[in-house]
N, C-alpha and C. Protein backbone atom coordinates (compact mmCIF):
# COMPACT_ATOMS: atom_id res chain seq x y z
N UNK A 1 0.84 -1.19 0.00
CA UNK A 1 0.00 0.00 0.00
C UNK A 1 0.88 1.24 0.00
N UNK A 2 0.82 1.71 -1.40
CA UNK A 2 1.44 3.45 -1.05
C UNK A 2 0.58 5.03 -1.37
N UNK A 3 0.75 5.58 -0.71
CA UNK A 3 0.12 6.94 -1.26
C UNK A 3 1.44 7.69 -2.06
N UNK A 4 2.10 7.16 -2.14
CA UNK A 4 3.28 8.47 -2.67
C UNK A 4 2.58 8.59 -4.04
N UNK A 5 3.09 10.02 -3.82
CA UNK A 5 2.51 10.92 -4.97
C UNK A 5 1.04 11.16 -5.68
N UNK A 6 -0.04 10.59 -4.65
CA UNK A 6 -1.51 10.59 -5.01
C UNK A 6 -1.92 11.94 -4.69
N UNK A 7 -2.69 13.12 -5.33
CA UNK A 7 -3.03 13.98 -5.22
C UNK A 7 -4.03 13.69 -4.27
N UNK A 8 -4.62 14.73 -3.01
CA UNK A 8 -5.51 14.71 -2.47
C UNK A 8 -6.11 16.04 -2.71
N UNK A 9 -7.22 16.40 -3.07
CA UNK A 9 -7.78 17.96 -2.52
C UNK A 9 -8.26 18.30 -1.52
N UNK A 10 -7.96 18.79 -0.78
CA UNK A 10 -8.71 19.06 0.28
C UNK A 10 -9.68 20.57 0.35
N UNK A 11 -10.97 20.15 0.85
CA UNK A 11 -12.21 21.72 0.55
C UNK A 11 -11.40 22.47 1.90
N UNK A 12 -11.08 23.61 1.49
CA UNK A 12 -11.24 25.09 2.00
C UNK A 12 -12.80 25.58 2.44
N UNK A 13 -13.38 25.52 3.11
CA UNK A 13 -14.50 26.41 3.26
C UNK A 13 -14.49 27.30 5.01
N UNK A 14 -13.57 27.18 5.18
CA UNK A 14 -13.05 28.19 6.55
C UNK A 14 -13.91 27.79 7.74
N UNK A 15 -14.04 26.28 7.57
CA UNK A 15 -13.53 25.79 8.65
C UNK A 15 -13.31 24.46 9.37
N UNK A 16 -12.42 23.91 8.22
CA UNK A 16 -11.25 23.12 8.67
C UNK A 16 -9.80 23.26 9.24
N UNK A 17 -9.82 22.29 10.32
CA UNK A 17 -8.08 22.46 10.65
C UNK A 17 -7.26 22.00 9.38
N UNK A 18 -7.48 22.79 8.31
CA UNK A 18 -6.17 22.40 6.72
C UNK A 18 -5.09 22.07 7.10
N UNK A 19 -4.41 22.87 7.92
CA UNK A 19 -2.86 22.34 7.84
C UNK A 19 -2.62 21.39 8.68
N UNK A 20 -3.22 20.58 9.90
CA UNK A 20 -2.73 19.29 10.34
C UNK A 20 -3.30 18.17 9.24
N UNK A 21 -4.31 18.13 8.50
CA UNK A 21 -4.50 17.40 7.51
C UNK A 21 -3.81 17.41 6.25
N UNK A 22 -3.62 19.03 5.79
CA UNK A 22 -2.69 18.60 4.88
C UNK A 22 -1.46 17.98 5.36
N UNK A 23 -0.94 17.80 6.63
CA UNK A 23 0.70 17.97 6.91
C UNK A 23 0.37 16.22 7.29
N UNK A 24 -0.74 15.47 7.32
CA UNK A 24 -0.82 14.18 7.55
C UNK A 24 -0.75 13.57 5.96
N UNK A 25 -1.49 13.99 5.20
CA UNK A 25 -1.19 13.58 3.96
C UNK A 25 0.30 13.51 3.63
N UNK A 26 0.76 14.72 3.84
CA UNK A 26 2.26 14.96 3.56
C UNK A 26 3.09 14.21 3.93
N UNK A 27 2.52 13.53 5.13
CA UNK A 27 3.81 12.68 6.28
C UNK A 27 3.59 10.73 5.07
N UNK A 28 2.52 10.41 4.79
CA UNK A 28 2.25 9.47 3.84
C UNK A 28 2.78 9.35 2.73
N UNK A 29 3.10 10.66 2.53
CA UNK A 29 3.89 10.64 0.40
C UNK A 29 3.08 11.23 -0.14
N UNK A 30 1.60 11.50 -0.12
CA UNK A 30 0.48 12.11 -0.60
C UNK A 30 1.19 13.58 -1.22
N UNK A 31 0.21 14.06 -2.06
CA UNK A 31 0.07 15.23 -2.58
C UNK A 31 -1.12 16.40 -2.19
N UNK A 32 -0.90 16.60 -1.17
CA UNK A 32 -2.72 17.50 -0.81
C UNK A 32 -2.31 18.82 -1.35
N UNK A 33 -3.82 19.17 -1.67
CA UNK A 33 -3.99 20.65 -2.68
C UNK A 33 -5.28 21.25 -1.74
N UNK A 34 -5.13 22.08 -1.10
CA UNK A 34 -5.87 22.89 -0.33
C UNK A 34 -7.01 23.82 -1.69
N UNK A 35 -8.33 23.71 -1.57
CA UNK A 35 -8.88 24.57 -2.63
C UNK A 35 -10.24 25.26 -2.12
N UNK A 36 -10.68 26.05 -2.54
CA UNK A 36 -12.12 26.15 -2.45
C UNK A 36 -13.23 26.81 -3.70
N UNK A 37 -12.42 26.55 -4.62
CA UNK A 37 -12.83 26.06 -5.90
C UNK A 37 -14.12 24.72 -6.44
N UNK A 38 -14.81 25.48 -6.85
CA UNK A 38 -15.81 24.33 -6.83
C UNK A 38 -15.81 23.19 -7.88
N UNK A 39 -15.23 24.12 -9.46
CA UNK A 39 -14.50 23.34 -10.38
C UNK A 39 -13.62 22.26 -10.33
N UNK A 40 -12.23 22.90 -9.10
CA UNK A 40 -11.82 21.98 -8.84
C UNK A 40 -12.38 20.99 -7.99
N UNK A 41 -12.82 20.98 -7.15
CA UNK A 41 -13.33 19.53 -6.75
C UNK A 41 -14.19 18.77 -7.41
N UNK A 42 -14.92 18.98 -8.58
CA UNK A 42 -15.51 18.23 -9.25
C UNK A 42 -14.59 17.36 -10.55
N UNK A 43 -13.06 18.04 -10.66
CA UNK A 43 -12.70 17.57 -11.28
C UNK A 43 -11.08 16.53 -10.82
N UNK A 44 -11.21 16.70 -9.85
CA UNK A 44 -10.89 16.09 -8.70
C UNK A 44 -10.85 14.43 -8.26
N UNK A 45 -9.83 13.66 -8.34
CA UNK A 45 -9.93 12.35 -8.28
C UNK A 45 -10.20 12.06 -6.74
N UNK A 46 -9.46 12.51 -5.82
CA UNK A 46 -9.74 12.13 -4.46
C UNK A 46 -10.00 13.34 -3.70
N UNK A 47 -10.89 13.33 -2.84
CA UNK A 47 -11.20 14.75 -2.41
C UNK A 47 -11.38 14.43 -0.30
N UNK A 48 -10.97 15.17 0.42
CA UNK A 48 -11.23 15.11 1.57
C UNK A 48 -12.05 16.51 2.32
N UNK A 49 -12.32 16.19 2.70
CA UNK A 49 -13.64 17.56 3.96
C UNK A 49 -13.26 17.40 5.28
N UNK A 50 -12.32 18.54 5.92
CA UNK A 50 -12.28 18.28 7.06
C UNK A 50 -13.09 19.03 7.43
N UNK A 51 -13.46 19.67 8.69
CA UNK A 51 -14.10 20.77 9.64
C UNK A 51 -13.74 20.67 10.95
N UNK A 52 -13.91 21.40 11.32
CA UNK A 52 -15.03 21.38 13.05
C UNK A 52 -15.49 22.44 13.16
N UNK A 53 -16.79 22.43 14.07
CA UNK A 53 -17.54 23.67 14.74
C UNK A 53 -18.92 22.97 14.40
N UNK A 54 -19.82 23.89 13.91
CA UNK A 54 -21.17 23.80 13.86
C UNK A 54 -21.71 23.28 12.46
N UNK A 55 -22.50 22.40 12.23
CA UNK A 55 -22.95 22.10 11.26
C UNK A 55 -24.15 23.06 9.91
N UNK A 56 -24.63 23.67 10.95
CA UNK A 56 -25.29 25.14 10.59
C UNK A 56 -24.28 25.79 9.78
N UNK A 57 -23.21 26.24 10.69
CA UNK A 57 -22.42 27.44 9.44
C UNK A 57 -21.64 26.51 8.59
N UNK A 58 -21.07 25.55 8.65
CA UNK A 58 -20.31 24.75 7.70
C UNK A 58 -21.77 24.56 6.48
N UNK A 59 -22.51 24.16 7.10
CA UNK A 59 -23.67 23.99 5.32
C UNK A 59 -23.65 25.39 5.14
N UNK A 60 -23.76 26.59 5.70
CA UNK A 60 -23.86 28.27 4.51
C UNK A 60 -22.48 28.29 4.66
N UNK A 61 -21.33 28.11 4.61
CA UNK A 61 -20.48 28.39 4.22
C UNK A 61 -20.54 27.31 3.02
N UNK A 62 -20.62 26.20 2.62
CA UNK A 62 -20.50 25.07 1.43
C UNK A 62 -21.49 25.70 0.27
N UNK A 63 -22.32 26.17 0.55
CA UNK A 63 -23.55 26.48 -0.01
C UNK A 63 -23.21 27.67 -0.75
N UNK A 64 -22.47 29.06 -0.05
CA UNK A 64 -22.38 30.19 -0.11
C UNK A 64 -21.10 30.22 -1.91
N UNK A 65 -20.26 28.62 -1.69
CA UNK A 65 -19.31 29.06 -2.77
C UNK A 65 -19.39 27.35 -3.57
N UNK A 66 -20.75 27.21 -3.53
CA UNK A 66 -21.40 25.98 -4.36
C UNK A 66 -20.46 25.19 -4.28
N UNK A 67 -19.93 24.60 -2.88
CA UNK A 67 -19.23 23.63 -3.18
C UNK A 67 -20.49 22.13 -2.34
N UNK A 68 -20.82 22.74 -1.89
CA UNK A 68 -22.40 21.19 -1.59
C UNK A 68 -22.55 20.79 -2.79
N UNK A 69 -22.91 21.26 -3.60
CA UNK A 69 -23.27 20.87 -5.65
C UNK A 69 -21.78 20.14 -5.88
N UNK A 70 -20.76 20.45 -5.57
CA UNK A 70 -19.69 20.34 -6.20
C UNK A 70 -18.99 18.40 -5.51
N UNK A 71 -20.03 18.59 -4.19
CA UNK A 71 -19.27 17.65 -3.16
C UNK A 71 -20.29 16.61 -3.73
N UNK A 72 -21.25 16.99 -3.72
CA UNK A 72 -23.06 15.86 -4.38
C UNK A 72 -21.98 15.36 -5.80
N UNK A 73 -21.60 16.08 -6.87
CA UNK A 73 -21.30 15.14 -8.06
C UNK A 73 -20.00 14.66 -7.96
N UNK A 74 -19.31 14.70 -6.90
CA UNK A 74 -17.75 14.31 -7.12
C UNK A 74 -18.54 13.29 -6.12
N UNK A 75 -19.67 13.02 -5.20
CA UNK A 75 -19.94 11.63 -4.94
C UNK A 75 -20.54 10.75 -5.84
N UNK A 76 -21.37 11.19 -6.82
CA UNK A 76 -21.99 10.55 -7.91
C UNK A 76 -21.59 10.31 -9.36
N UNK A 77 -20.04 10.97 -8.87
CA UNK A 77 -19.75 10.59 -10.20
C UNK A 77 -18.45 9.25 -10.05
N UNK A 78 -18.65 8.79 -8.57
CA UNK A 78 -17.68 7.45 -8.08
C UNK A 78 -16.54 7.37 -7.68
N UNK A 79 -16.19 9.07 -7.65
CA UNK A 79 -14.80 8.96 -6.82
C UNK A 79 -14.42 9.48 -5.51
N UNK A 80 -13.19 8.20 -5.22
CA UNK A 80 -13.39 9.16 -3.43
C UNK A 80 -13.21 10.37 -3.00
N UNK A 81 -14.30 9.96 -1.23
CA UNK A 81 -14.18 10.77 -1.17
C UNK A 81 -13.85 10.52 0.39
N UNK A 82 -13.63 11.48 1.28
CA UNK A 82 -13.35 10.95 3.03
C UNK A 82 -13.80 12.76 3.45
N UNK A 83 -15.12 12.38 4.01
CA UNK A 83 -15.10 13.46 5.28
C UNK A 83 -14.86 12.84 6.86
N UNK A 84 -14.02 14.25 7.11
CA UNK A 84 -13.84 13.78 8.57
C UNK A 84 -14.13 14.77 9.73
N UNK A 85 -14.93 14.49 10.78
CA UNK A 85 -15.34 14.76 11.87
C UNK A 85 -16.71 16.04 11.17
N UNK A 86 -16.61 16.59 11.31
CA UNK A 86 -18.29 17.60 10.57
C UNK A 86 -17.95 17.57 9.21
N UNK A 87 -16.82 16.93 8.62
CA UNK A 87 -17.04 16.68 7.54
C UNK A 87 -17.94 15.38 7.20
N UNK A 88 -17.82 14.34 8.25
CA UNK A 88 -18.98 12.87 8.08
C UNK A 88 -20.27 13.56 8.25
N UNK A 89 -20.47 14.68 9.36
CA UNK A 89 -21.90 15.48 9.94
C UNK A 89 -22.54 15.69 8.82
N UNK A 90 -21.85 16.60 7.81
CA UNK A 90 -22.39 17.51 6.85
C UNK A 90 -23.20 16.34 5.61
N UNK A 91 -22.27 15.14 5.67
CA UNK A 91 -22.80 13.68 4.43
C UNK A 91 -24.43 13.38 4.94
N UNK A 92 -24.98 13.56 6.04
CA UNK A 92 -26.44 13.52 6.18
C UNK A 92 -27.42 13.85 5.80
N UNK A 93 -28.71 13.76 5.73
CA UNK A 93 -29.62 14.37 5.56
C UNK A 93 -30.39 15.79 6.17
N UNK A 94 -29.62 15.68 7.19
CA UNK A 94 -30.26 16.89 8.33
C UNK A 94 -29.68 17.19 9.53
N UNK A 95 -29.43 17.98 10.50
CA UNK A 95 -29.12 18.45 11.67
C UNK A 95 -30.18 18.74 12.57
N UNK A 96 -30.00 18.84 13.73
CA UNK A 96 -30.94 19.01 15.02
C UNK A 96 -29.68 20.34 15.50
N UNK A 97 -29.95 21.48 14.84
CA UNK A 97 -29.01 22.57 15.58
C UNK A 97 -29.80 23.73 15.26
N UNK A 98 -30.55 24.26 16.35
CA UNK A 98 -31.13 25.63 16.44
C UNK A 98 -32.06 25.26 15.34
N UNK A 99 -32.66 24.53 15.05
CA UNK A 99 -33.82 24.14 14.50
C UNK A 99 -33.37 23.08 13.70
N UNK A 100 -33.87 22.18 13.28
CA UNK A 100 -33.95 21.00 11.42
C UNK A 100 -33.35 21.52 10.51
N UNK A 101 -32.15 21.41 10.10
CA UNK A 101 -31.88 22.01 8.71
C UNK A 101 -31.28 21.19 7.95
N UNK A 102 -31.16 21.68 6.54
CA UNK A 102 -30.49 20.42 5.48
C UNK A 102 -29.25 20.25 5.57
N UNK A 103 -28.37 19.24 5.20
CA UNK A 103 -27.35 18.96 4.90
C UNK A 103 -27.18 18.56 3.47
N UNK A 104 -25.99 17.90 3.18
CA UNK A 104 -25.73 17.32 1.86
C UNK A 104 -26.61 16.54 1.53
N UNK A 105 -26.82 15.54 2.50
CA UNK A 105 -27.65 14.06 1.95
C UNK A 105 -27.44 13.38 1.09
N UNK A 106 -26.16 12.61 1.07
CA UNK A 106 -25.75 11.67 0.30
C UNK A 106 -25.86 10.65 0.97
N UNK A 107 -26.15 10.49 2.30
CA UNK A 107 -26.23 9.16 3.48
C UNK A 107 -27.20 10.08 3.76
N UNK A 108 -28.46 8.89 3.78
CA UNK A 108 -29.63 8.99 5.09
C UNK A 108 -29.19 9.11 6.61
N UNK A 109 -29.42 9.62 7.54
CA UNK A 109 -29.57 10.16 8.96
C UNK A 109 -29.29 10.99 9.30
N UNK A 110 -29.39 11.57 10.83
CA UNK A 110 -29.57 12.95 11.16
C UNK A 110 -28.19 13.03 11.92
N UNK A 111 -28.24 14.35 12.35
CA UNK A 111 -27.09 14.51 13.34
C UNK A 111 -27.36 15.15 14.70
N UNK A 112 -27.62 14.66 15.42
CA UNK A 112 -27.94 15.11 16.84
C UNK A 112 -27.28 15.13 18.23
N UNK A 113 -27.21 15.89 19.00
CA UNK A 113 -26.26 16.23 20.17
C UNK A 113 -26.22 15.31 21.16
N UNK A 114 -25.52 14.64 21.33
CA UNK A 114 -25.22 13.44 22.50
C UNK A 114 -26.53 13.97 23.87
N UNK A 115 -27.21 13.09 24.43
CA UNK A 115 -28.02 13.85 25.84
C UNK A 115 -27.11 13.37 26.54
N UNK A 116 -27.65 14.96 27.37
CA UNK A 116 -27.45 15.07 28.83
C UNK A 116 -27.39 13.89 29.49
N UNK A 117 -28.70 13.35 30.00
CA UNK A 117 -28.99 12.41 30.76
C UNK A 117 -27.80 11.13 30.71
N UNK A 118 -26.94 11.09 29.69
CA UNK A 118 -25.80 10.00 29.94
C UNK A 118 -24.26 10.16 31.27
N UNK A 119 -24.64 11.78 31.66
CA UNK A 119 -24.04 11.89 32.84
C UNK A 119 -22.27 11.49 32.07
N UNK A 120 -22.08 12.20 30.66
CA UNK A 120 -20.78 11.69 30.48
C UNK A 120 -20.57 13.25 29.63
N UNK A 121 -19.02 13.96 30.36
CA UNK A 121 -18.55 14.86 29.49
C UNK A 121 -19.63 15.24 27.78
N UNK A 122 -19.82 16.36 27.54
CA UNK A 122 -19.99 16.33 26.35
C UNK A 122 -19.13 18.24 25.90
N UNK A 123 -18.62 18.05 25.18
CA UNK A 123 -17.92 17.17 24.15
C UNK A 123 -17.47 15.59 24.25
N UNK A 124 -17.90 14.48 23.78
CA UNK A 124 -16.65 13.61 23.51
C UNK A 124 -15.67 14.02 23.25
N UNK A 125 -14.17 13.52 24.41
CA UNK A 125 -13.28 14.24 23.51
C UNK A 125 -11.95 13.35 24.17
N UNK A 126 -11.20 12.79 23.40
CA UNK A 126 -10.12 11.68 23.69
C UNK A 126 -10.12 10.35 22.76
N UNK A 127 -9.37 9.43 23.24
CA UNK A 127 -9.12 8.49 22.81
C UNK A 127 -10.05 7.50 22.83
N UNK A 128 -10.99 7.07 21.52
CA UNK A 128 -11.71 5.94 21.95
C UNK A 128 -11.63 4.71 20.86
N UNK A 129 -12.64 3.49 20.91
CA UNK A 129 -12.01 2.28 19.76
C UNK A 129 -13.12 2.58 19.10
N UNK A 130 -12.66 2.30 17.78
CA UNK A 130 -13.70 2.41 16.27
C UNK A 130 -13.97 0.68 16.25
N UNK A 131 -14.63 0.00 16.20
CA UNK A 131 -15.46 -1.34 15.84
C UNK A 131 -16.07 -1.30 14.72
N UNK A 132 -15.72 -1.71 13.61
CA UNK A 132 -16.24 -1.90 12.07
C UNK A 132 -17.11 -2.85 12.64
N UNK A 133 -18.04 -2.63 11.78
CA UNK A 133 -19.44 -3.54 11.48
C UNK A 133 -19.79 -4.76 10.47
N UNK A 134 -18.60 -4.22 9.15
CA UNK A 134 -18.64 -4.67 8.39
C UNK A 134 -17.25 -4.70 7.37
N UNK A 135 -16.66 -5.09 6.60
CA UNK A 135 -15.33 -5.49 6.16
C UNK A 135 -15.82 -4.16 4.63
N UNK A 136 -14.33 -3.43 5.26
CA UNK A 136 -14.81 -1.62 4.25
C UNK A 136 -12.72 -1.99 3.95
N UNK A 137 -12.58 -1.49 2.93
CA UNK A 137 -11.38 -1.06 2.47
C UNK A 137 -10.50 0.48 3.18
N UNK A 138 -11.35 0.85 3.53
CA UNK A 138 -10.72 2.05 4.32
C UNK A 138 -10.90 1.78 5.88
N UNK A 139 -11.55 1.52 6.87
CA UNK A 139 -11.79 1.55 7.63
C UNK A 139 -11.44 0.07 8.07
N UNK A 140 -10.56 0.48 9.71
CA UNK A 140 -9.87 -0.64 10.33
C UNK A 140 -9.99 -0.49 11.83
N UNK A 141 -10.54 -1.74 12.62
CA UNK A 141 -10.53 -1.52 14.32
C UNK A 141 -9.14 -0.70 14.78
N UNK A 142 -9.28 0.28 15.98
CA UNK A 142 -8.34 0.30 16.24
C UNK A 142 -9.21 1.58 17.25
N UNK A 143 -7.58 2.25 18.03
CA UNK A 143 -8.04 3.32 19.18
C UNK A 143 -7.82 5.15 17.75
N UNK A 144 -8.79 5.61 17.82
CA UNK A 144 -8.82 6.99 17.41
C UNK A 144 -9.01 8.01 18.07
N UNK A 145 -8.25 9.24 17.95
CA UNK A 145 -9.25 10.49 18.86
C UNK A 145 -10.21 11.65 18.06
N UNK A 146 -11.31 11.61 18.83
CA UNK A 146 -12.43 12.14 18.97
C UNK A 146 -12.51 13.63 20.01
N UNK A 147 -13.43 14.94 19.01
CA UNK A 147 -14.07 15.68 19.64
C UNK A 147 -15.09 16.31 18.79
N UNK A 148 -16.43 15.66 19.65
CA UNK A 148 -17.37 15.99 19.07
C UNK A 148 -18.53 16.08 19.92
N UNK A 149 -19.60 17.25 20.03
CA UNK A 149 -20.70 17.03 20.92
C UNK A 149 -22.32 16.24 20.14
N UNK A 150 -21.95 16.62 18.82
CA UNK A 150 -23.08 15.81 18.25
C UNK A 150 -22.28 14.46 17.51
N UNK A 151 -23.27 13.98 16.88
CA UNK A 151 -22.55 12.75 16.23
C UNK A 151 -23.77 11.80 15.39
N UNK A 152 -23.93 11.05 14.47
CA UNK A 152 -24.90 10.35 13.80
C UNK A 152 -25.72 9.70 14.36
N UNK A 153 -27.09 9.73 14.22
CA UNK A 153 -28.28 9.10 14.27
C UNK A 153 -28.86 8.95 13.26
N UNK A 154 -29.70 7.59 13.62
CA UNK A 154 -30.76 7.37 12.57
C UNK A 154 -30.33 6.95 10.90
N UNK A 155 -29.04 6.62 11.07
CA UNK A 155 -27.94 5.72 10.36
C UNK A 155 -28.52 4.41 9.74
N UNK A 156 -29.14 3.94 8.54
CA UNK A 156 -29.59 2.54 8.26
C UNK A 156 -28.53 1.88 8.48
N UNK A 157 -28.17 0.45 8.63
CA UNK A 157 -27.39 -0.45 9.09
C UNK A 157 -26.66 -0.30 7.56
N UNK A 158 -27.91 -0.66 6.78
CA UNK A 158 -25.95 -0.62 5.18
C UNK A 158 -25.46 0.72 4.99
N UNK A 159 -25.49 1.68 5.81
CA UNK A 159 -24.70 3.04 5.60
C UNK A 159 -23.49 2.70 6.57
N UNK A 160 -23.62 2.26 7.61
CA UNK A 160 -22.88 2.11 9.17
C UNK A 160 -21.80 1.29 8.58
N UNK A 161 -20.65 2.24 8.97
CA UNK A 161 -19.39 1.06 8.24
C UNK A 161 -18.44 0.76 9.92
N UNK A 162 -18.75 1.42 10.97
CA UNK A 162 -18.13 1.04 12.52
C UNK A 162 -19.13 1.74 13.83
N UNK A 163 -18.67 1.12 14.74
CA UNK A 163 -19.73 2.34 15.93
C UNK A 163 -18.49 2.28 16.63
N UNK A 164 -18.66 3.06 17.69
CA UNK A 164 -17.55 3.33 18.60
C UNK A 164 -18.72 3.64 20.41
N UNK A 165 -18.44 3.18 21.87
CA UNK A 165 -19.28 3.53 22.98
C UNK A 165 -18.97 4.71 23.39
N UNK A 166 -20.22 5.24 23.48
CA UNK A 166 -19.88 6.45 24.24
C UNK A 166 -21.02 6.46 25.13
N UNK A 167 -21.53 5.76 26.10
CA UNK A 167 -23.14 6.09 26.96
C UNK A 167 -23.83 5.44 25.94
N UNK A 168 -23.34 5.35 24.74
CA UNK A 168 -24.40 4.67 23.78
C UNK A 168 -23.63 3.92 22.46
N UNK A 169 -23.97 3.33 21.34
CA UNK A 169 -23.42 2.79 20.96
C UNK A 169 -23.51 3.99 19.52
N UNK A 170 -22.71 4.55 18.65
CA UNK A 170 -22.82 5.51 17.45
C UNK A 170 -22.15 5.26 16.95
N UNK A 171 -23.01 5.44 15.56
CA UNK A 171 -22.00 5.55 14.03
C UNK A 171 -21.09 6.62 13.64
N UNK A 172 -19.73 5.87 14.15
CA UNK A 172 -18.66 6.49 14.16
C UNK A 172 -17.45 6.40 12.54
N UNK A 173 -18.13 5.59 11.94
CA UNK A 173 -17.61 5.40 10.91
C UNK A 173 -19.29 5.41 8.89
N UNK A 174 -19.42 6.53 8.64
CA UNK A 174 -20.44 5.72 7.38
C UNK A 174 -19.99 5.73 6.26
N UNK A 175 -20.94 5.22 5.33
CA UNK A 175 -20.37 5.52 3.86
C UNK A 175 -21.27 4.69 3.02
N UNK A 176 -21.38 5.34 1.40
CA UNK A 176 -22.27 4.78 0.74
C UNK A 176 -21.03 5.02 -0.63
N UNK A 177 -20.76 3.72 -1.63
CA UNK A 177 -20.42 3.81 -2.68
C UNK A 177 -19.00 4.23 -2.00
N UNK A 178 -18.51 5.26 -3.01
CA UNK A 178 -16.84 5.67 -2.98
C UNK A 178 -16.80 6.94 -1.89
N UNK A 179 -18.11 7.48 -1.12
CA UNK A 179 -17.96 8.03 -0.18
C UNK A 179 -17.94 7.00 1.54
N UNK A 180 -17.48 7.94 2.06
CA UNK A 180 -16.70 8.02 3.53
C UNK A 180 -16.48 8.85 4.44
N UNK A 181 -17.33 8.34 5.68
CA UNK A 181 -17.21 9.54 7.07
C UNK A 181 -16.65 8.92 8.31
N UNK A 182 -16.07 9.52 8.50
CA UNK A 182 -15.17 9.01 9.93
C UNK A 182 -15.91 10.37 11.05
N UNK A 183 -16.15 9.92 12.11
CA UNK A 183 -16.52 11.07 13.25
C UNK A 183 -15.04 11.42 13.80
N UNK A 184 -14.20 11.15 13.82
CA UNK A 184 -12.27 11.05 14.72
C UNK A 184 -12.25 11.59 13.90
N UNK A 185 -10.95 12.04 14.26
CA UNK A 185 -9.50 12.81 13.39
C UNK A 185 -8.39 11.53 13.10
N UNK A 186 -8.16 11.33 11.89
CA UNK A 186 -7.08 10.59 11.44
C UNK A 186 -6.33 11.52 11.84
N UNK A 187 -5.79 12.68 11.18
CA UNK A 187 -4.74 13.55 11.28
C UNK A 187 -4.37 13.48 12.74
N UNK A 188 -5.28 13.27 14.44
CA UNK A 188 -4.45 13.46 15.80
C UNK A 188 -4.54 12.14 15.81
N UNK A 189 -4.10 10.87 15.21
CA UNK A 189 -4.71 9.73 15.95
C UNK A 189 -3.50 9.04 15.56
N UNK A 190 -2.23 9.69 15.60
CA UNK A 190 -0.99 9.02 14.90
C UNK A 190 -1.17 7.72 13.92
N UNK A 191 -0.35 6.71 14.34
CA UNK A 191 -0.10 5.37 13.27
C UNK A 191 -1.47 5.61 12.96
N UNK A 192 -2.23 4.76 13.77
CA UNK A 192 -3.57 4.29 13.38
C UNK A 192 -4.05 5.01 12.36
N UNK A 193 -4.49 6.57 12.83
CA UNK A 193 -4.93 7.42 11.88
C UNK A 193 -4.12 7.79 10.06
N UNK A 194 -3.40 7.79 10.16
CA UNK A 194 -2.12 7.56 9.06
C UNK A 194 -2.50 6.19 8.57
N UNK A 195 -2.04 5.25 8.81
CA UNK A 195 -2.55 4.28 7.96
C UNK A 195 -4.11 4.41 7.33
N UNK A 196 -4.99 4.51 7.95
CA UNK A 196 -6.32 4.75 7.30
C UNK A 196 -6.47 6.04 5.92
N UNK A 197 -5.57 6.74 6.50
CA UNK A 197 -5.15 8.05 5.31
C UNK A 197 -4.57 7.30 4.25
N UNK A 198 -3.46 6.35 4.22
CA UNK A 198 -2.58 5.77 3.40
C UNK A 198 -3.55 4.90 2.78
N UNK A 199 -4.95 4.00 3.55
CA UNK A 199 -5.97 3.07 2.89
C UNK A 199 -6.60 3.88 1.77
N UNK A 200 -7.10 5.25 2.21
CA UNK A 200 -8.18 6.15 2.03
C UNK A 200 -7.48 6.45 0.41
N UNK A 201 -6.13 6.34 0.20
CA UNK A 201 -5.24 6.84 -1.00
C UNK A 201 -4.86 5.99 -2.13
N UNK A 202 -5.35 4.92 -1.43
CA UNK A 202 -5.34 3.54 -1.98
C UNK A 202 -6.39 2.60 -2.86
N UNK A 203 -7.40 3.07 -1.79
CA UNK A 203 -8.95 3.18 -2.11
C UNK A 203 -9.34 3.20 -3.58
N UNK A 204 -9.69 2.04 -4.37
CA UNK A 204 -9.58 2.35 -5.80
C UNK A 204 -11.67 1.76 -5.90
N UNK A 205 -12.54 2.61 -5.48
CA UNK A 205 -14.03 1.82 -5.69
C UNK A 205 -14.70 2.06 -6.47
């Protein structure tokens, strides 16, 4: 398995951590191209979505420089793709944040805020194990780190590619076709996370 010299793009939409992701690609052999070009990602062989923050402003920021349109046909047209952490959020159908609102919807389910009532930190935020569900080319058991206060619901079982415990059991890993959502950060999750980057580059579906 090598990534050397595989272009990655990675979306710009202000607000992803870019440079620990690009600098994880980098550490693999990869080629990452930071853009927020909507052209380019449609023309784009492998494409990644990082984020964090709110799922609300990440969809009007995607929206605002048509890259949601751009992220919908670079999934339908079969090539990969890997969002990670509100980048898996945004692959849903909908959010539970300050009211119902849309997402991408390329995977059926919602995204909703861990409850209270589990009496456990929220944010999730540390080291926890990813448990595949099912045998995926990118995705491998192992310990990842996580920070996140919402996270997937309402996930059909053939979208669910791992769950991980948190007070409850969540889809910590989905994906449909040549798309892919991880809730963790490959980029803080050393080896582990790196190798899945190096799968993710490899990834031919």
């Amino acid at each position: 398995m090598s990534a050397a010299g595989e272009e990655v793009v990675i979306v710009d939409y202000g607000m992803g951590n870019l440079r620990s992701v690009s600098r994880a690609f980098e550490r693999i052999g990869a080629r990452p191209r930071v853009t927020d070009s909507g052209s380019h990602l449609r023309a784009a062989r492998r494409v990644v979505l990082p984020g964090v923050g709110s799922v609300s402003q990440a969809m009007a920021a995607l929206r605002k420089g048509g890259l949601d349109d751009a992220i919908r046909a670079h999934v339908a047209a079969g090539r990969p793709f890997l969002g990670i952490c509100l980048g898996l959020q945004v692959l849903l159908e909908e959010a539970e944040e300050g009211g119902i609102g849309p997402c991408i919807g390329v995977i059926p389910g919602r995204v909703a805020r861990f409850p209270e009532s589990r009496e456990l930190p929220i944010p999730h935020m540390g080291w926890n194990q990813v448990k595949p569900v099912v045998d995926h080319p990118v995705i491998a058991e192992g310990y990842f780190y996580f920070v996140h206060g919402y996270r997937a619901t309402n996930v059909p079982d053939e979208f669910c590619l791992a769950r991980t415990d948190y007070g409850e059991s969540f889809a910590s890993a989905i994906g449909r076709g040549s798309c892919v959502g991880v809730q963790f950060h490959p980029e803080k999750s050393q080896r582990a996370g790196l190798e899945l980057l190096e799968r993710f580059c490899a990834w031919m579906p």
